[in-house]
N, C-alpha and C. Protein backbone atom coordinates (compact mmCIF):
# COMPACT_ATOMS: atom_id res chain seq x y z
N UNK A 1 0.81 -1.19 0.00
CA UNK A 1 0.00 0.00 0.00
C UNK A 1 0.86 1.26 0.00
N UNK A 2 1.61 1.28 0.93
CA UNK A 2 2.72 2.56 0.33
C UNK A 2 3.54 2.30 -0.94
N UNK A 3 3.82 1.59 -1.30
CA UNK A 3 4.53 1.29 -3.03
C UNK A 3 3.43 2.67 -3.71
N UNK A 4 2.31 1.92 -3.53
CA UNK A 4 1.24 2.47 -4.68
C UNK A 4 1.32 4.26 -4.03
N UNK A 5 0.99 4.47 -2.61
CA UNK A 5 1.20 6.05 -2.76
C UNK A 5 2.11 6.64 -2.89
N UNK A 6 3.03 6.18 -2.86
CA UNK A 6 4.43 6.96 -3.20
C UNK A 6 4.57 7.21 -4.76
N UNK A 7 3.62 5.87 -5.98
CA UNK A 7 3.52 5.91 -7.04
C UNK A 7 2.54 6.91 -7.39
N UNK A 8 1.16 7.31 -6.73
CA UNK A 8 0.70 7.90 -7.11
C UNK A 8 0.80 9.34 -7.34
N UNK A 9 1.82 9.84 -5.83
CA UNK A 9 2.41 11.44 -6.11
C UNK A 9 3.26 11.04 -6.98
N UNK A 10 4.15 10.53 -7.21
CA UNK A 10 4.74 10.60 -8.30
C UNK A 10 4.15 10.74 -9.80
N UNK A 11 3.73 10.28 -9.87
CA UNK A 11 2.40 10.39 -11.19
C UNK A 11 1.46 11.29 -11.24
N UNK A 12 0.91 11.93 -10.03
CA UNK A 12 -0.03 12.90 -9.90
C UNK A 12 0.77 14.22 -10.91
N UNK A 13 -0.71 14.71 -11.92
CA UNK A 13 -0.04 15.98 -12.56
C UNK A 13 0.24 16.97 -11.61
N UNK A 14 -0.40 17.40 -10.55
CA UNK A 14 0.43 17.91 -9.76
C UNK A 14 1.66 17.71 -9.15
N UNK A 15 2.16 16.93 -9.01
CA UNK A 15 3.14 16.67 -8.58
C UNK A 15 4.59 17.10 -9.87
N UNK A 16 4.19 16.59 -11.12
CA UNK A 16 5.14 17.23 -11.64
C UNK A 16 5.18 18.31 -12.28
N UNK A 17 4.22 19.21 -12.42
CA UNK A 17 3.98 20.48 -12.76
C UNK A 17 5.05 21.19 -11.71
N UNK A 18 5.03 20.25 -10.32
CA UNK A 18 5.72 21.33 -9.14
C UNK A 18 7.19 21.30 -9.61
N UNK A 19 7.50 19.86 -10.07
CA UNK A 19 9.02 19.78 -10.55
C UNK A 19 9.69 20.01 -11.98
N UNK A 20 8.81 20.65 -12.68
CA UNK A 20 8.90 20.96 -13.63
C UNK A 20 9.02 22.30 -13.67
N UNK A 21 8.02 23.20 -12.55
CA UNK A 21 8.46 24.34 -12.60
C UNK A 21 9.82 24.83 -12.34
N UNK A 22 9.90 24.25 -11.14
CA UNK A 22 11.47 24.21 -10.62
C UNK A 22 13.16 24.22 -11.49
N UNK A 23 12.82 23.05 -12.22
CA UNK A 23 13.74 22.66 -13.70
C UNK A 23 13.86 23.76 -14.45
N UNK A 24 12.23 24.18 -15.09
CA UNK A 24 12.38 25.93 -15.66
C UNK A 24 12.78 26.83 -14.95
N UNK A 25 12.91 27.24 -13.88
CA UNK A 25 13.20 28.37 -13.37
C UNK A 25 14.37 28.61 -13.03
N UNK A 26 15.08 27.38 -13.11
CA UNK A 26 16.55 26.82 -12.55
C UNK A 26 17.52 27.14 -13.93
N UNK A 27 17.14 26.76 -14.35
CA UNK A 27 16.99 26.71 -16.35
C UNK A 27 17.20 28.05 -16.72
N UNK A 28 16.06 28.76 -16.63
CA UNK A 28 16.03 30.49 -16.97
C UNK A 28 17.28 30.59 -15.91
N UNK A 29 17.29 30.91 -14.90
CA UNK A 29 18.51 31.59 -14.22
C UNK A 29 19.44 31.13 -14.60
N UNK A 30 20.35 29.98 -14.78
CA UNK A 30 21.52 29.60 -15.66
C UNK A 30 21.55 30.47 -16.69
N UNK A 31 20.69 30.63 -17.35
CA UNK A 31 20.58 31.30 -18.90
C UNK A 31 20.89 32.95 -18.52
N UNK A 32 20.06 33.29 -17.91
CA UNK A 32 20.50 34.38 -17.41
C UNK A 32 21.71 34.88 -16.72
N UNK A 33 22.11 34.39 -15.88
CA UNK A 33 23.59 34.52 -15.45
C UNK A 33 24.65 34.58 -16.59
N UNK A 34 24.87 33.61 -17.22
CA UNK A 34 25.53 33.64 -19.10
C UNK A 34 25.42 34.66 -19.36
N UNK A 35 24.06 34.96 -19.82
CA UNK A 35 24.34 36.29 -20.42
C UNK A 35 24.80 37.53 -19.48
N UNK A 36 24.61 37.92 -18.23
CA UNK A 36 24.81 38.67 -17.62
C UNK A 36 26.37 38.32 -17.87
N UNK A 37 27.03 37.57 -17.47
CA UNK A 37 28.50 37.31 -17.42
C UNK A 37 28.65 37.85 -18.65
N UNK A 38 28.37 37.14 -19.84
CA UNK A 38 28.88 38.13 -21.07
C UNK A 38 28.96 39.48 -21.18
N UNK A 39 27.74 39.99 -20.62
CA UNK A 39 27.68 41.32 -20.73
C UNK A 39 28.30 42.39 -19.92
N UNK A 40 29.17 41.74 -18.79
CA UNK A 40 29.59 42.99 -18.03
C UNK A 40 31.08 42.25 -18.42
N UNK A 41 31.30 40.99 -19.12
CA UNK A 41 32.73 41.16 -19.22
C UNK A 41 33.10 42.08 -20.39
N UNK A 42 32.42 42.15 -21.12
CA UNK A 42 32.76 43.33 -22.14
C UNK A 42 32.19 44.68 -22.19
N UNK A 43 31.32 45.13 -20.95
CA UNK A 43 31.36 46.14 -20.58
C UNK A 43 32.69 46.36 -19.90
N UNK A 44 33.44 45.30 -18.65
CA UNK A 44 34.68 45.86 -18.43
C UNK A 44 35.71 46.07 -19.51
N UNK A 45 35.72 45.74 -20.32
CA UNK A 45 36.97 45.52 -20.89
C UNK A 45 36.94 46.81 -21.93
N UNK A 46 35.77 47.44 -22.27
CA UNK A 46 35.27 48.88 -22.97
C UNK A 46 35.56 50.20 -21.89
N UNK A 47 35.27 49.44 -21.13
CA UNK A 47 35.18 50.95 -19.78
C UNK A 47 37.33 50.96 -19.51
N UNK A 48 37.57 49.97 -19.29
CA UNK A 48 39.19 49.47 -19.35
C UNK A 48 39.97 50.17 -20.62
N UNK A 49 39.40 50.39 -21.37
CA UNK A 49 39.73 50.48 -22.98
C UNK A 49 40.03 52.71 -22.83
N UNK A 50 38.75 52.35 -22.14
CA UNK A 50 38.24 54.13 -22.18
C UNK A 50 39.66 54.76 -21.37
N UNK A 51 39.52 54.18 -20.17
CA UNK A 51 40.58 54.56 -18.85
C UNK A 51 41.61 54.68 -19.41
N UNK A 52 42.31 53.37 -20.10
CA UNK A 52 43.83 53.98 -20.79
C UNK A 52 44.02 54.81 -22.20
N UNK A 53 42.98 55.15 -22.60
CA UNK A 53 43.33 56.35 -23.48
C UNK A 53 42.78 57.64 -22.95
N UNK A 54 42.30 58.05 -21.54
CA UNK A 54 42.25 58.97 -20.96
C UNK A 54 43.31 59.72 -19.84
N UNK A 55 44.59 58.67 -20.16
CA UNK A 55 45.77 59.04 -19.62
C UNK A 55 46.72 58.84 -20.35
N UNK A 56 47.66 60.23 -20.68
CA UNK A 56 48.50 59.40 -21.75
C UNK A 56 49.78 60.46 -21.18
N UNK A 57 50.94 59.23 -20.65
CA UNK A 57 51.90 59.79 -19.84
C UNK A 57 52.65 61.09 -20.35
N UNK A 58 52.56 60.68 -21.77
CA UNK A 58 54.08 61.93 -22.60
C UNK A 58 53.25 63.12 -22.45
N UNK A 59 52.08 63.53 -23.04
CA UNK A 59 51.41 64.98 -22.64
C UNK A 59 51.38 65.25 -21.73
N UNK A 60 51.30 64.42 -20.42
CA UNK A 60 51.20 64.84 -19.13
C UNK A 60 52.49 65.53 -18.63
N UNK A 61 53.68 64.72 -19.31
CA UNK A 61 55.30 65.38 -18.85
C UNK A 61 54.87 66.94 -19.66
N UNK A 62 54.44 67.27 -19.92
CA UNK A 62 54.82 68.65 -20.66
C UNK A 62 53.47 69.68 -19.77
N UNK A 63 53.12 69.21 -19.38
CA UNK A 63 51.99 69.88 -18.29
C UNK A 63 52.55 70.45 -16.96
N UNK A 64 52.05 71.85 -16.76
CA UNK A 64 52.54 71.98 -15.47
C UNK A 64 51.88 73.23 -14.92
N UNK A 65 51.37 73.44 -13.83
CA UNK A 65 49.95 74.27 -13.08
C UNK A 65 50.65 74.81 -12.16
N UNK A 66 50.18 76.33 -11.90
CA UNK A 66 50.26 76.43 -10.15
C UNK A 66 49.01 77.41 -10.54
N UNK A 67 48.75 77.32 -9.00
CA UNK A 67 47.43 78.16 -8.46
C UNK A 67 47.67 79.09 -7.64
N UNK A 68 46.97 80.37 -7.32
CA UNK A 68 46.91 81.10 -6.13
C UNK A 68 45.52 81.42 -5.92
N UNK A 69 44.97 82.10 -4.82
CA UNK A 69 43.83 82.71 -4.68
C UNK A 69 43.38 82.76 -3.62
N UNK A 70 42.60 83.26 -3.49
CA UNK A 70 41.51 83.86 -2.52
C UNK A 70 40.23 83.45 -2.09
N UNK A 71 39.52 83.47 -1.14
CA UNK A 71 38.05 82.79 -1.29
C UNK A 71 37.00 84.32 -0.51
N UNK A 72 35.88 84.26 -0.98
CA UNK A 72 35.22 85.31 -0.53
C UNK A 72 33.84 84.58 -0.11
N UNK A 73 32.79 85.10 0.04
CA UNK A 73 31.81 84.19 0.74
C UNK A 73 31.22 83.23 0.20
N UNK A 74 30.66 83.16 -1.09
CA UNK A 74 30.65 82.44 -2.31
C UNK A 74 31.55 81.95 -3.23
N UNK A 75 32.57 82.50 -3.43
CA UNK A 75 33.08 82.24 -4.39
C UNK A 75 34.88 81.78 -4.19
N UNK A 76 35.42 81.07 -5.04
CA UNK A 76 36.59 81.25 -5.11
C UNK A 76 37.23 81.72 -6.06
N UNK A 77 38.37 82.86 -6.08
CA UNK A 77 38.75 83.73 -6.84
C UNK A 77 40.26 82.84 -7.53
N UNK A 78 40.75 82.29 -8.24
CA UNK A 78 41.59 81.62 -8.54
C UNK A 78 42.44 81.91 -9.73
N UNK A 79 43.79 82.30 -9.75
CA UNK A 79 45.21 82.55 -10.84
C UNK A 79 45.40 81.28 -11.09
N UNK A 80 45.21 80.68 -12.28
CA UNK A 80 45.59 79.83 -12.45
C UNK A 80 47.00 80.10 -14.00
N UNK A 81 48.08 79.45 -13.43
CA UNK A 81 48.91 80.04 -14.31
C UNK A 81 49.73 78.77 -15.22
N UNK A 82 49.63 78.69 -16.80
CA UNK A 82 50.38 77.41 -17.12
C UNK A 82 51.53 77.27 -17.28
N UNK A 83 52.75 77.02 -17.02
CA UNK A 83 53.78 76.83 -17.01
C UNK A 83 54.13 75.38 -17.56
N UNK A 84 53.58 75.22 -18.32
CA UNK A 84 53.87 73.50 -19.46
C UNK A 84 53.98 74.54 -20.88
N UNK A 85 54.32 72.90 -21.51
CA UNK A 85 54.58 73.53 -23.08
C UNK A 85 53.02 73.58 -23.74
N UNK A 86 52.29 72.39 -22.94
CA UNK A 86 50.64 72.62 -23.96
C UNK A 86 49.82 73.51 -23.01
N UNK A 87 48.45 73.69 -24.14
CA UNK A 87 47.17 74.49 -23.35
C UNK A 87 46.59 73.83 -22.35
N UNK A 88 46.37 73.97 -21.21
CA UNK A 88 45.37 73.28 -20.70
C UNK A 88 44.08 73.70 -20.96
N UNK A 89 43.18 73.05 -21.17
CA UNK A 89 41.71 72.53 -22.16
C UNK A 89 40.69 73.17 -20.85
N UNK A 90 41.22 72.17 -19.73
CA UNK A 90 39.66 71.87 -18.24
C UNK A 90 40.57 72.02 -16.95
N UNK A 91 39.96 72.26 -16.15
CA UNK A 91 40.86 71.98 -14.87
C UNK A 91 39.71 71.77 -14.03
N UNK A 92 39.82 70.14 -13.19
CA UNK A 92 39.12 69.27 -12.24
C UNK A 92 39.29 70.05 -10.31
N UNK A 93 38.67 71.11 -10.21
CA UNK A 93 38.81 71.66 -8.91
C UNK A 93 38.17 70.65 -7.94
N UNK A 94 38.76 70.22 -7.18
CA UNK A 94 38.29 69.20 -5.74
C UNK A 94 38.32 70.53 -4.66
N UNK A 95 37.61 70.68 -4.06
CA UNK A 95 36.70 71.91 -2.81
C UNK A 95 36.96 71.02 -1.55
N UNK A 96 38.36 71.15 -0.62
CA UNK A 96 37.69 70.72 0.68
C UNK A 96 37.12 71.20 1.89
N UNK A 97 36.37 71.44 2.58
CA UNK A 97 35.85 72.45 3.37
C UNK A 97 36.76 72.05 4.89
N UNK A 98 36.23 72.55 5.79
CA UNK A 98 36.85 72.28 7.33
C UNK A 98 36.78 71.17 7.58
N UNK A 99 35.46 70.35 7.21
CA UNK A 99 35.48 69.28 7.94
C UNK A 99 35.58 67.90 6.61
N UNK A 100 36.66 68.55 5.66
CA UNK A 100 37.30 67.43 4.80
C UNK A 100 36.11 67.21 3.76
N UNK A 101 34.87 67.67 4.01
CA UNK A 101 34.11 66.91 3.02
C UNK A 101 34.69 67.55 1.59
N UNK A 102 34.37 66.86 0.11
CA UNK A 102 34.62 66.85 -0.97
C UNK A 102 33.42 67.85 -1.94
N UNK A 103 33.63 68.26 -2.69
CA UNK A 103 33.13 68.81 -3.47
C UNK A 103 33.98 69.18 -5.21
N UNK A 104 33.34 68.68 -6.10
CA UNK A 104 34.51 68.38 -7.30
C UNK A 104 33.58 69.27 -8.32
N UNK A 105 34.37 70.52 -8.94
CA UNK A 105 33.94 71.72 -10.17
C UNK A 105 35.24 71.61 -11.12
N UNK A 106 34.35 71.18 -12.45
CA UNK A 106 34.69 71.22 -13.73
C UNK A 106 34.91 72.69 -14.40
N UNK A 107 36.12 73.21 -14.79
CA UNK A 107 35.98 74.47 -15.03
C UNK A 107 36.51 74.40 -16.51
N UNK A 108 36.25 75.04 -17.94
CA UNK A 108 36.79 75.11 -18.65
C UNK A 108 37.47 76.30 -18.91
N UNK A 109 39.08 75.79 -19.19
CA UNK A 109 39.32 77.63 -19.49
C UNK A 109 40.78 77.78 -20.36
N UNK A 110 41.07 76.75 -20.94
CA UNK A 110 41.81 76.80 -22.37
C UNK A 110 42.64 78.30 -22.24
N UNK A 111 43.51 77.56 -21.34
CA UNK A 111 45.09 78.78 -21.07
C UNK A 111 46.39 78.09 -21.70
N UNK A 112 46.71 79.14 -22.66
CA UNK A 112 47.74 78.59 -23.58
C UNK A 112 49.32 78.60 -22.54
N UNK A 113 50.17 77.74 -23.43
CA UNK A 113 51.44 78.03 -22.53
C UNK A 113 51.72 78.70 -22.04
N UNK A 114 52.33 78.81 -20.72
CA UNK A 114 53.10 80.23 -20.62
C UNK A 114 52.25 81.51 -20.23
N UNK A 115 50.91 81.22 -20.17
CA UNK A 115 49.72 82.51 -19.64
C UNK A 115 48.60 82.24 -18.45
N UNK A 116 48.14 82.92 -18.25
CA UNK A 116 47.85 83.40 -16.76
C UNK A 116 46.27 83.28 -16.79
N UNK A 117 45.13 83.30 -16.04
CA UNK A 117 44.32 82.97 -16.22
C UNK A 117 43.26 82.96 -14.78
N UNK A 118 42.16 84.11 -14.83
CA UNK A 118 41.37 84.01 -13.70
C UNK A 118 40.71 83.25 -13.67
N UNK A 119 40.25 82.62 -12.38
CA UNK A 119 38.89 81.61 -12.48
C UNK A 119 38.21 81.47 -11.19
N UNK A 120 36.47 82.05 -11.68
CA UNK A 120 35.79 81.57 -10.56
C UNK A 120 35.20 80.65 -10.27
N UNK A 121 35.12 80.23 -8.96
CA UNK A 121 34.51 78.82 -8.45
C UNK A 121 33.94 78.64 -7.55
N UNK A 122 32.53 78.75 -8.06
CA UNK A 122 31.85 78.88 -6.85
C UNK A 122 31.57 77.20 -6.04
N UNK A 123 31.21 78.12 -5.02
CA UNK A 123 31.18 77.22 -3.45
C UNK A 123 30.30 77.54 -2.69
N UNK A 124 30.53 76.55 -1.52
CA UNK A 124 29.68 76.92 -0.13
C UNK A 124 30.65 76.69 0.90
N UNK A 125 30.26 77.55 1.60
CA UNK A 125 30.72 77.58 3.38
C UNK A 125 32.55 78.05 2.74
N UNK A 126 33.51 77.68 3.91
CA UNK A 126 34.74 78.11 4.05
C UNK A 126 35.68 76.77 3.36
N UNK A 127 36.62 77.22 2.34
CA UNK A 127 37.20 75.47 2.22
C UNK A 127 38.54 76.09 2.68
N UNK A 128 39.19 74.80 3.01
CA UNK A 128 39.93 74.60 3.64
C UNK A 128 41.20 74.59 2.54
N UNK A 129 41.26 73.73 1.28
CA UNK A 129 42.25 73.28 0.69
C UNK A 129 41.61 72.98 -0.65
N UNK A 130 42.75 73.13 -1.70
CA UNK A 130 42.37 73.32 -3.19
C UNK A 130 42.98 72.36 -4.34
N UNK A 131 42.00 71.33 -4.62
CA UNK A 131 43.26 70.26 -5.56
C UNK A 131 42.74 70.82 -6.84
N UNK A 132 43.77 71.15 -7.74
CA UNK A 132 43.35 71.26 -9.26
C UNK A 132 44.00 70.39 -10.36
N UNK A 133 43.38 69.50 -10.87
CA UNK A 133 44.03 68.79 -12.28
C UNK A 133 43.58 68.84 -13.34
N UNK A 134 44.86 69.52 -14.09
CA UNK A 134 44.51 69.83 -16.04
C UNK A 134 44.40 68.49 -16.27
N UNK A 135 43.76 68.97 -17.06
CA UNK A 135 42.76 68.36 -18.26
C UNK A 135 43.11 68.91 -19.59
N UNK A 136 43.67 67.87 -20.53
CA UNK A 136 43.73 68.19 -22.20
C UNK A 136 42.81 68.00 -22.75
N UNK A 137 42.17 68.21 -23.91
CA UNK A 137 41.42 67.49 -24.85
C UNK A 137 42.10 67.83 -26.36
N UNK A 138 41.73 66.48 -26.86
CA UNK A 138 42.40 66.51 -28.41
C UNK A 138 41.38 66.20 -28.89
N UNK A 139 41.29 66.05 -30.20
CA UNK A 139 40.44 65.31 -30.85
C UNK A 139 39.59 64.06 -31.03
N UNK A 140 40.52 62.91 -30.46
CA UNK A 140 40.32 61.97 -30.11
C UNK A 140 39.87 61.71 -28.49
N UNK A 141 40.72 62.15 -27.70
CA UNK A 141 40.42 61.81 -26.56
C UNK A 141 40.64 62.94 -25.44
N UNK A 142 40.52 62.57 -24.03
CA UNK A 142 40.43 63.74 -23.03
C UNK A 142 41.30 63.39 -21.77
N UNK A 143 42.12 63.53 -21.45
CA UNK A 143 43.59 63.33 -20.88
C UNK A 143 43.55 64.16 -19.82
N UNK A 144 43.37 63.60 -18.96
CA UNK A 144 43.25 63.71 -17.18
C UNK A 144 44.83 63.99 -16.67
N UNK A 145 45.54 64.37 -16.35
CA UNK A 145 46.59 64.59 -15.49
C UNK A 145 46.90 64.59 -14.22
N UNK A 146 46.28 63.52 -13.66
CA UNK A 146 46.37 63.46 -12.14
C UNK A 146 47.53 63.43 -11.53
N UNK A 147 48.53 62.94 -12.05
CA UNK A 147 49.63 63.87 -11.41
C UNK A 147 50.68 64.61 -11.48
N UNK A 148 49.73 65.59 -12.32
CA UNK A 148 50.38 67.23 -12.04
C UNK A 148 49.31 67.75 -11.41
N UNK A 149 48.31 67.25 -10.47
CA UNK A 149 47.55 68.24 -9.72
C UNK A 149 48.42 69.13 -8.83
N UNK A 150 48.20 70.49 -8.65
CA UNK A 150 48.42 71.18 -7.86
C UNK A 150 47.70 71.65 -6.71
N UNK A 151 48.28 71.57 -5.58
CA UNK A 151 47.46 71.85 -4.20
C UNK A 151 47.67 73.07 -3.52
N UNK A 152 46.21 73.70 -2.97
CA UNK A 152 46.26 75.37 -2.30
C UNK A 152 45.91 75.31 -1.14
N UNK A 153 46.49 75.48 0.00
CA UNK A 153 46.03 75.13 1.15
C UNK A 153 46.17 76.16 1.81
N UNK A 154 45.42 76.16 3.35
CA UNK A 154 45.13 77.52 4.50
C UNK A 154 44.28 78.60 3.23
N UNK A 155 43.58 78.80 2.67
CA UNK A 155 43.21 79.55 1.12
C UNK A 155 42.95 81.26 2.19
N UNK A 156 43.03 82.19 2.07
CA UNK A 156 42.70 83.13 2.80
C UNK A 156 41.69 83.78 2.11
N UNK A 157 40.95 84.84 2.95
CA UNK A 157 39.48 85.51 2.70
C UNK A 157 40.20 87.21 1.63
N UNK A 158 39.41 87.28 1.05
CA UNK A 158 40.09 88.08 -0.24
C UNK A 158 39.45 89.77 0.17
């Protein structure tokens, strides 16, 4: 008598509808994972692709920044002067205030070799310290210089 009920869930369409769903769903997620794996390995390897032609060491040797300035209640008043052989294109201002927090302004301002260059930047509250990194752009691509950033620190009230 148990032979036969153990045969009959087994045989009952319910019974394998339940294990059948299971199989599909097990099924779809395999399938899915695959493709997910495909798809972010060649999203990395595009985003990877991007990164090293957005740094390119030899332009960077010919780059070279200093800053001075002032800060007033809003704003920061900033000399930015190039002393490299190329233009700088952008310069990446990082804002730190008293209590370290971050704040990052994109400024464009295409200062040729060798020339001088005001720039305002606005803000909030009092910062503390000033990271700036040129930025080239060519035709092709856009060339970050992280290290020739130049740093402004104690900044005084203007």
């Amino acid at each position: 008598m148990k032979k036969e009920g153990i045969n009959m869930v087994l045989y009952n369409k319910r019974g394998i509808a339940i294990w059948m769903s299971w199989v599909l769903l097990i099924a779809f997620m395999v399938a899915l994972s695959a493709f997910m794996n495909q798809w972010i390995t060649g999203y990395s390897r595009s985003t990877a692709e991007d990164i090293e032609t957005t740094y390119d060491e030899e332009s960077c040797t010919r780059v070279a920044l200093d800053i001075s300035g002032c800060q007033e209640s809003e704003k920061l008043n900033i000399e930015v002067e190039n002393n490299g052989d190329l233009s700088i294109d952008k310069i990446i201002f990082r804002l730190y205030d008293l209590y370290s927090e971050v704040e990052s302004k994109e400024k464009e301002v295409d200062i040729k070799a060798g020339k001088t260059k005001y720039v305002e930047v606005l803000k909030q509250g009092t910062i503390h310290m000033v990271e700036s990194i040129p930025v080239l752009v060519s035709d092709d691509a856009v060339t970050v210089c992280r290290n020739k950033m130049h740093v402004l620190e104690d900044i005084e009230t203007c």
